[in-house]
C-alpha atoms as a PDB file:
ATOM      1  CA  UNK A   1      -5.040 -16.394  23.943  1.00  0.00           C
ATOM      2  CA  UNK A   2      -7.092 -13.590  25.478  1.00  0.00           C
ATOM      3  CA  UNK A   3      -3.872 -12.138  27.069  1.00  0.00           C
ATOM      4  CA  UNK A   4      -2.243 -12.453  23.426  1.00  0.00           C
ATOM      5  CA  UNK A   5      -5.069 -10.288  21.803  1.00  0.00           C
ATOM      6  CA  UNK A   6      -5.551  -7.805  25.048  1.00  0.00           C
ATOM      7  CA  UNK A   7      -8.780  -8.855  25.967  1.00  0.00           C
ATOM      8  CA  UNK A   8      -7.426 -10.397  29.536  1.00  0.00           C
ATOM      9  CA  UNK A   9      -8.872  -7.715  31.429  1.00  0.00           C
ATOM     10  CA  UNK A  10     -12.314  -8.489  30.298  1.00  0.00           C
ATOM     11  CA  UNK A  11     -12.371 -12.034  30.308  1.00  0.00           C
ATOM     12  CA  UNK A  12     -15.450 -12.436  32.330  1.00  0.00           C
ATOM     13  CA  UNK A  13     -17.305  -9.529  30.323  1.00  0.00           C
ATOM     14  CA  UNK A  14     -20.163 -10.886  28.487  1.00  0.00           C
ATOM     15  CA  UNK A  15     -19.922 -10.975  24.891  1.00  0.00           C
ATOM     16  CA  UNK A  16     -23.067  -8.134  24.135  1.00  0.00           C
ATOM     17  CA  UNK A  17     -20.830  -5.501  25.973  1.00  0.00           C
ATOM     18  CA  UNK A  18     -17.802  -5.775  23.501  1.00  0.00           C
ATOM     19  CA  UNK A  19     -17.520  -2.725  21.097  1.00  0.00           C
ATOM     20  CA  UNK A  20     -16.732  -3.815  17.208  1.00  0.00           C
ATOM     21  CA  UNK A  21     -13.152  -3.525  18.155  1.00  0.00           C
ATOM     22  CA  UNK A  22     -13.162  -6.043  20.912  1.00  0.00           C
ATOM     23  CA  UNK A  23     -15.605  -8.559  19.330  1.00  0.00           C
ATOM     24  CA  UNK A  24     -12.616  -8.128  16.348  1.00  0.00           C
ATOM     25  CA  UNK A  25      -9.633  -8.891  18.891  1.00  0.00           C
ATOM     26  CA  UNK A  26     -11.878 -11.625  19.914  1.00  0.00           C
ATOM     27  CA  UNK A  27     -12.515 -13.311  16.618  1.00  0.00           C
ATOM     28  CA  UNK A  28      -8.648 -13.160  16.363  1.00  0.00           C
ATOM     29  CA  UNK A  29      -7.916 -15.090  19.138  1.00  0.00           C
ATOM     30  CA  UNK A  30     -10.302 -17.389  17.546  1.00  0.00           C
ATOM     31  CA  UNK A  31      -8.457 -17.568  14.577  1.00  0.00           C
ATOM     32  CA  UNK A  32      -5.080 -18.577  16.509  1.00  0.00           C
ATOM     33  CA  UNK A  33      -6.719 -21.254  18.825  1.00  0.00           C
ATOM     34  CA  UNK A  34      -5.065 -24.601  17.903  1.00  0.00           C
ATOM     35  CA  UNK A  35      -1.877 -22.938  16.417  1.00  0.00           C
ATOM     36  CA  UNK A  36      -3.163 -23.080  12.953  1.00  0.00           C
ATOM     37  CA  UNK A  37      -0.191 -23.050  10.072  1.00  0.00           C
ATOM     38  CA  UNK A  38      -2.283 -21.192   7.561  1.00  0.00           C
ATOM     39  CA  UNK A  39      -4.097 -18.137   8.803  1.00  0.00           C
ATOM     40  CA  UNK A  40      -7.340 -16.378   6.744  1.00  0.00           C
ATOM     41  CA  UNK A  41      -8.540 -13.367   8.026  1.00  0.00           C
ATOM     42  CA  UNK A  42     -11.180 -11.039   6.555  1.00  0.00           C
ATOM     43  CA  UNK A  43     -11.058  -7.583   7.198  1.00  0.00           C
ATOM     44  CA  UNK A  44      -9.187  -7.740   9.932  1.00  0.00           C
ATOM     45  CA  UNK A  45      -8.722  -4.377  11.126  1.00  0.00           C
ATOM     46  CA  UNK A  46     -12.446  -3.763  10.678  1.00  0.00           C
ATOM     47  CA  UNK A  47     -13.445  -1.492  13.950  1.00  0.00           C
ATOM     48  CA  UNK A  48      -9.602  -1.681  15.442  1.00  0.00           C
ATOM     49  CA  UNK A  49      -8.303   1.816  16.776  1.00  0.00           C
ATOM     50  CA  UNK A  50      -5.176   3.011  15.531  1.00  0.00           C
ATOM     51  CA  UNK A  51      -3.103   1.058  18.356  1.00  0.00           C
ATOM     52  CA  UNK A  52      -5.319  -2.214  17.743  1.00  0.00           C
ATOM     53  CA  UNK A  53      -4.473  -1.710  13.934  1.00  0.00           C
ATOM     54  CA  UNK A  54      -0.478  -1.143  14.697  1.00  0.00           C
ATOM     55  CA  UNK A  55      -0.948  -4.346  16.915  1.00  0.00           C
ATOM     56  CA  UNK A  56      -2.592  -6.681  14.252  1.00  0.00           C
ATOM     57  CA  UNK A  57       0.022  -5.321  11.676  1.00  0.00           C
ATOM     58  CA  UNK A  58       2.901  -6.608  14.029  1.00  0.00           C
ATOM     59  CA  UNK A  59       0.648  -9.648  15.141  1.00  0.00           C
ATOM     60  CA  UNK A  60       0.395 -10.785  11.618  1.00  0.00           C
ATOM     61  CA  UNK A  61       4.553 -10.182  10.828  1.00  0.00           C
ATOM     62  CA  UNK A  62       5.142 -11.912  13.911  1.00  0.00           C
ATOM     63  CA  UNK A  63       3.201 -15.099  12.749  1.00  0.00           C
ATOM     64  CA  UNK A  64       4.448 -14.525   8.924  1.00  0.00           C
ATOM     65  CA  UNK A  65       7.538 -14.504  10.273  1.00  0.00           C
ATOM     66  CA  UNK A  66       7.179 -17.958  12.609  1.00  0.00           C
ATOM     67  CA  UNK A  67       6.699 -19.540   9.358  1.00  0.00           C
ATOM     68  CA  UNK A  68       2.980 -19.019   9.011  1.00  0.00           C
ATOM     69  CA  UNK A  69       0.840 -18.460   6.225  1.00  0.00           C
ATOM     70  CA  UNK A  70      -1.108 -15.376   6.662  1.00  0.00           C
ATOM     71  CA  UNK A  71      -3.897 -14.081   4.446  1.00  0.00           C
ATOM     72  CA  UNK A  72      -5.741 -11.251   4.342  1.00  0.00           C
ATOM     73  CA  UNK A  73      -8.742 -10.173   2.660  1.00  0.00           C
ATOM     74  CA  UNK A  74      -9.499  -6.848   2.686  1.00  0.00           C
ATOM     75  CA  UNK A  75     -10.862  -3.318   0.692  1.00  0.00           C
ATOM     76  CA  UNK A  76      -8.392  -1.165   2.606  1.00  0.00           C
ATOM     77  CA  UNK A  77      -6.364  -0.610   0.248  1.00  0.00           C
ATOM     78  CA  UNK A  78      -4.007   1.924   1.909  1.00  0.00           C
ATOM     79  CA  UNK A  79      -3.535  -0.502   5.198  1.00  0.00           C
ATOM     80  CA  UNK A  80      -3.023  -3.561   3.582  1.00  0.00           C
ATOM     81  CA  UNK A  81      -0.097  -1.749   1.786  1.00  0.00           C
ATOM     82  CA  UNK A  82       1.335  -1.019   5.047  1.00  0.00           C
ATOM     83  CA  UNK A  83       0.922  -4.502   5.784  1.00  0.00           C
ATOM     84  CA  UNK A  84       1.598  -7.068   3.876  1.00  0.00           C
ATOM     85  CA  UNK A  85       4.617  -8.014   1.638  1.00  0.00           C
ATOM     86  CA  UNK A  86       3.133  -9.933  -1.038  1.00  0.00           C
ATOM     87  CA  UNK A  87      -0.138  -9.432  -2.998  1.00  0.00           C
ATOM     88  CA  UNK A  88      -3.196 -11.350  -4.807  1.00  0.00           C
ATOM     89  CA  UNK A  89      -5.427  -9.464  -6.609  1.00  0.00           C
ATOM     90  CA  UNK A  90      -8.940 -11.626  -7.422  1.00  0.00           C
ATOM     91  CA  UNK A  91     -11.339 -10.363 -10.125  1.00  0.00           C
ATOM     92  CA  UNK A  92     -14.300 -12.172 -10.881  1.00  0.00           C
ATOM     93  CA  UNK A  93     -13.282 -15.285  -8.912  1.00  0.00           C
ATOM     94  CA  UNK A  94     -10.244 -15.230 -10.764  1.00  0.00           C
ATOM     95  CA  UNK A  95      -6.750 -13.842 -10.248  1.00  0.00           C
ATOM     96  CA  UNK A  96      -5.284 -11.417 -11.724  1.00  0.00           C
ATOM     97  CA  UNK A  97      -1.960 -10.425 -10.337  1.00  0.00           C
ATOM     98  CA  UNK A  98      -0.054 -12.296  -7.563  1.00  0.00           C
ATOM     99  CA  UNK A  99       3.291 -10.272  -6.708  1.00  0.00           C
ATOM    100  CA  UNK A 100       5.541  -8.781  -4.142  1.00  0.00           C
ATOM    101  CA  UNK A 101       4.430  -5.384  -3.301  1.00  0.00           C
ATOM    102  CA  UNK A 102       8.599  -4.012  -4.162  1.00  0.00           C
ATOM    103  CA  UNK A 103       7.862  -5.636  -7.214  1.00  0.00           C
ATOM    104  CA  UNK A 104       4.646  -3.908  -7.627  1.00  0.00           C
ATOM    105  CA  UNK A 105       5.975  -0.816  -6.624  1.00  0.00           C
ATOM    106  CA  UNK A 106       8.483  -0.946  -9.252  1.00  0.00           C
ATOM    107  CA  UNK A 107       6.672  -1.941 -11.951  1.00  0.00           C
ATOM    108  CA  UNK A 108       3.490   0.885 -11.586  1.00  0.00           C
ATOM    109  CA  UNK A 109       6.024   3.753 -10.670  1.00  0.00           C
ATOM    110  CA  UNK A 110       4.268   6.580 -11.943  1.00  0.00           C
ATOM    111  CA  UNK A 111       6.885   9.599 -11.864  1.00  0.00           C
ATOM    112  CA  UNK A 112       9.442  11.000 -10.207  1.00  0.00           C
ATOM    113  CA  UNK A 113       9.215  15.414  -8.638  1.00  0.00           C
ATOM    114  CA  UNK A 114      12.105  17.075  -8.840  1.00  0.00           C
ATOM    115  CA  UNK A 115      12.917  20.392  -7.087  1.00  0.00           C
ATOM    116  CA  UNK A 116      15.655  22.374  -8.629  1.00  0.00           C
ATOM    117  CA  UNK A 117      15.992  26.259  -9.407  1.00  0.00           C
ATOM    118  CA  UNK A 118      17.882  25.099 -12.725  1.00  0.00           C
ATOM    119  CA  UNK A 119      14.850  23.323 -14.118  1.00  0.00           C
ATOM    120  CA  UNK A 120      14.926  24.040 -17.328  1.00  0.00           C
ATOM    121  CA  UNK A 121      18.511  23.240 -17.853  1.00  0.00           C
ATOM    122  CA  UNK A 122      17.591  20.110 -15.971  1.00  0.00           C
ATOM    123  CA  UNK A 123      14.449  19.022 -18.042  1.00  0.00           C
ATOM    124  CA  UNK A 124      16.690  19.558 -21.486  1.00  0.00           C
ATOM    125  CA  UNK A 125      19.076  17.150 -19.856  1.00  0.00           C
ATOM    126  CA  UNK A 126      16.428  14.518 -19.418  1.00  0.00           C
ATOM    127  CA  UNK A 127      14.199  15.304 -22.488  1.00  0.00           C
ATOM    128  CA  UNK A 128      17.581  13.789 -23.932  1.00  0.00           C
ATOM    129  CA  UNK A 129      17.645  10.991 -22.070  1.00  0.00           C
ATOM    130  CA  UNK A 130      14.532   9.590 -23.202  1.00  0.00           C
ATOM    131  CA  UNK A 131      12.064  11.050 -20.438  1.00  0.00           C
ATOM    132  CA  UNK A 132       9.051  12.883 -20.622  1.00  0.00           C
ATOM    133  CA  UNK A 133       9.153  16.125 -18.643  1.00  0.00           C
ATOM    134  CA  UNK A 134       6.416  18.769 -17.661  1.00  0.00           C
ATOM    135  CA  UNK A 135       7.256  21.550 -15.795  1.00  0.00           C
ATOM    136  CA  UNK A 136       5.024  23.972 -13.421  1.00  0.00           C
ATOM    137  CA  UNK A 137       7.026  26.906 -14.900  1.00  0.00           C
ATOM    138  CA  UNK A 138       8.920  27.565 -11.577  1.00  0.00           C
ATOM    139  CA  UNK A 139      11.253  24.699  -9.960  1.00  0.00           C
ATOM    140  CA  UNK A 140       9.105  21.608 -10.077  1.00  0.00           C
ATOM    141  CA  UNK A 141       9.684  19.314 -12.807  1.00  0.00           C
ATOM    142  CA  UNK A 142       7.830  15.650 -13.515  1.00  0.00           C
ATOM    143  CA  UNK A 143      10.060  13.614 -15.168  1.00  0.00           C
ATOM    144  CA  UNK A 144       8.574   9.890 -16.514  1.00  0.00           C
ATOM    145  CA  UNK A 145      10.810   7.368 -18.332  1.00  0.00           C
ATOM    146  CA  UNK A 146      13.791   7.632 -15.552  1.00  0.00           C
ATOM    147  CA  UNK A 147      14.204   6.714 -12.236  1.00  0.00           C
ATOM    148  CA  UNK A 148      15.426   9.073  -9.397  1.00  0.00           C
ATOM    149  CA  UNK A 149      19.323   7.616  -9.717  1.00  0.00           C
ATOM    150  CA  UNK A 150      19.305   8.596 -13.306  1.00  0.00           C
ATOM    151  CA  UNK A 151      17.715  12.138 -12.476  1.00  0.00           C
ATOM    152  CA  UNK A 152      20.336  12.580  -9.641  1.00  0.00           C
ATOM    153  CA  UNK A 153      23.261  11.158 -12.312  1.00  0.00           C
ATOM    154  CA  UNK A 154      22.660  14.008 -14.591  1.00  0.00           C
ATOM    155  CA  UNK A 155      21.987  16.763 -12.252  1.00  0.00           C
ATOM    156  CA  UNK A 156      25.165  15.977 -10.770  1.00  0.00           C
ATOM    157  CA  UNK A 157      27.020  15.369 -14.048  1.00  0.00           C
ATOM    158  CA  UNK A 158      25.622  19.052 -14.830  1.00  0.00           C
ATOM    159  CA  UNK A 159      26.144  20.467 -11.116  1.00  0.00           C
ATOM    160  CA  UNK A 160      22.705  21.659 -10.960  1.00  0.00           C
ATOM    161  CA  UNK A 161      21.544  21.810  -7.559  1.00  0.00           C
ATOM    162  CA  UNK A 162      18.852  19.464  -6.437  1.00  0.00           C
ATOM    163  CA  UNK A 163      16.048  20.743  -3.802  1.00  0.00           C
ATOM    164  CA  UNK A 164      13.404  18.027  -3.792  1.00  0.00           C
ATOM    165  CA  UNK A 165      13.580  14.250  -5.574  1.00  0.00           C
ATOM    166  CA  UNK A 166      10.627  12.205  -4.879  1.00  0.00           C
ATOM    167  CA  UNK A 167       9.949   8.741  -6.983  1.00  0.00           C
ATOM    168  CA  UNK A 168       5.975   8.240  -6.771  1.00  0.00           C
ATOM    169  CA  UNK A 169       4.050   5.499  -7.451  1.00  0.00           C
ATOM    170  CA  UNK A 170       1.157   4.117  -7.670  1.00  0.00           C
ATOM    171  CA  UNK A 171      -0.921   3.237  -4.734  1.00  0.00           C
ATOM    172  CA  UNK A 172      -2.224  -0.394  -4.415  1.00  0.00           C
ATOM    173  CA  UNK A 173      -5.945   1.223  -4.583  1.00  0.00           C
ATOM    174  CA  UNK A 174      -4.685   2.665  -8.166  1.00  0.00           C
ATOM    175  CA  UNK A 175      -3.383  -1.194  -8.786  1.00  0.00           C
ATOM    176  CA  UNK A 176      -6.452  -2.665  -7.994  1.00  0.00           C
ATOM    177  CA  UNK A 177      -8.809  -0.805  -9.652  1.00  0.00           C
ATOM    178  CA  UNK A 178      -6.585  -0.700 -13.033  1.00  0.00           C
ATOM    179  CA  UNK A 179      -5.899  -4.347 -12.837  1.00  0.00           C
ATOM    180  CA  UNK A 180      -9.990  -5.185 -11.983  1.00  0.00           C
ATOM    181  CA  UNK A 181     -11.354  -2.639 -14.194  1.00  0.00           C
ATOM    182  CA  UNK A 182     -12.399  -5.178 -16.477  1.00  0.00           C
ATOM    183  CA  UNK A 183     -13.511  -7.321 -13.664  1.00  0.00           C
ATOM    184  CA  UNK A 184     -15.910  -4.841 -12.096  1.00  0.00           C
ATOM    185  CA  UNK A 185     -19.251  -6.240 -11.303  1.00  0.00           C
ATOM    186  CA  UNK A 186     -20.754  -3.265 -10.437  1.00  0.00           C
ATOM    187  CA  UNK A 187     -19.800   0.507 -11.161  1.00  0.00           C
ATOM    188  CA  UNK A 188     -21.676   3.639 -10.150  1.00  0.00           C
ATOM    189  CA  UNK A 189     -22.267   5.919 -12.568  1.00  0.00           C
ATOM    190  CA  UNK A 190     -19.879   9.091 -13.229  1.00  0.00           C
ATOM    191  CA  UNK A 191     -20.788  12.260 -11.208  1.00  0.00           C
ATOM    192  CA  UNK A 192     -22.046  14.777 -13.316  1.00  0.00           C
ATOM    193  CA  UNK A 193     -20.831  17.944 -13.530  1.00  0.00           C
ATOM    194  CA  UNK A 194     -22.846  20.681 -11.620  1.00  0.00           C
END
């Protein structure tokens, strides 16, 4: 198991020498003794460098995908998006969302950039196709209330040149907190402007 995690080399290493990293790699292992069919892991990238964090990503796919269940608890947001496919969001002690992140994905899109030197002809296309449209006054539109097909659909219908078409959505950190903002136990207060 030490081999598996990559802490062979310092198997006879006393424990008080192992940086946060190792004493992570070594909880792991842990974790895997006795081939375990459900895996629960808190924080488990939690003092990993950036190849120990690339190796517990594909660790955990690996065992996800020998049948396992893997959880994960964690408050990084933006690595746990990288990471896992579905998602349970707990408020409270209670839960709140449980979904696949496509599906959440899809379902908080937020907007779509478009790049085009026609954007004005482009935004009066899809002001009449039921999207909202706001334009830097040069050749960046936001469109909301279409997807990206649609956007290309009607720039091509109207052979106006596309430079730039970029869906965005939502993070899972902007998930979370809109889906717990009721939930929140505690909340600093609001900076105040200087």
């Amino acid at each position: 198991m030490l081999e598996k995690v990559g802490l062979e080399s310092v198997a006879h290493k006393r424990l008080g020498g192992f940086s946060l990293g190792m004493r992570q790699r070594l909880g792991i292992a842990g974790a895997l003794l006795g081939d375990p069919a459900v895996i629960l892991l808190d924080e488990p990238v939690n003092g990993l460098d950036a190849s120990g964090i690339r190796w517990i990503r594909s660790t955990l796919r690996s065992l996800a995908a020998e049948g396992r269940t893997v959880l994960l608890s964690s408050h990084l947001m933006s690595e746990m998006a990288l990471t896992v496919d579905h998602v349970l969001i707990i408020g409270r002690g209670r839960l709140l969302k449980a979904t696949s992140m496509e599906e959440m994905r899809d379902r908080f899109a937020r907007d779509v950039l478009v790049r085009t030197p026609r954007a004005g002809e482009l935004a009066t296309i899809l002001t009449g196709l039921g999207a909202s449209v706001t334009s830097d006054g040069g050749e960046e539109l936001v469109v909301v209330g279409v997807d990206a097909v649609t956007i290309g659909g009607a720039a091509a219908a109207a052979a106006i040149p596309l430079h730039g078409l970029t869906p965005r959505a939502a993070t899972l950190e902007d998930v979370y907190l809109e889906l717990t903002n009721d939930a929140a136990e505690y909340r600093a207060a609001p900076e105040k402007a200087a």
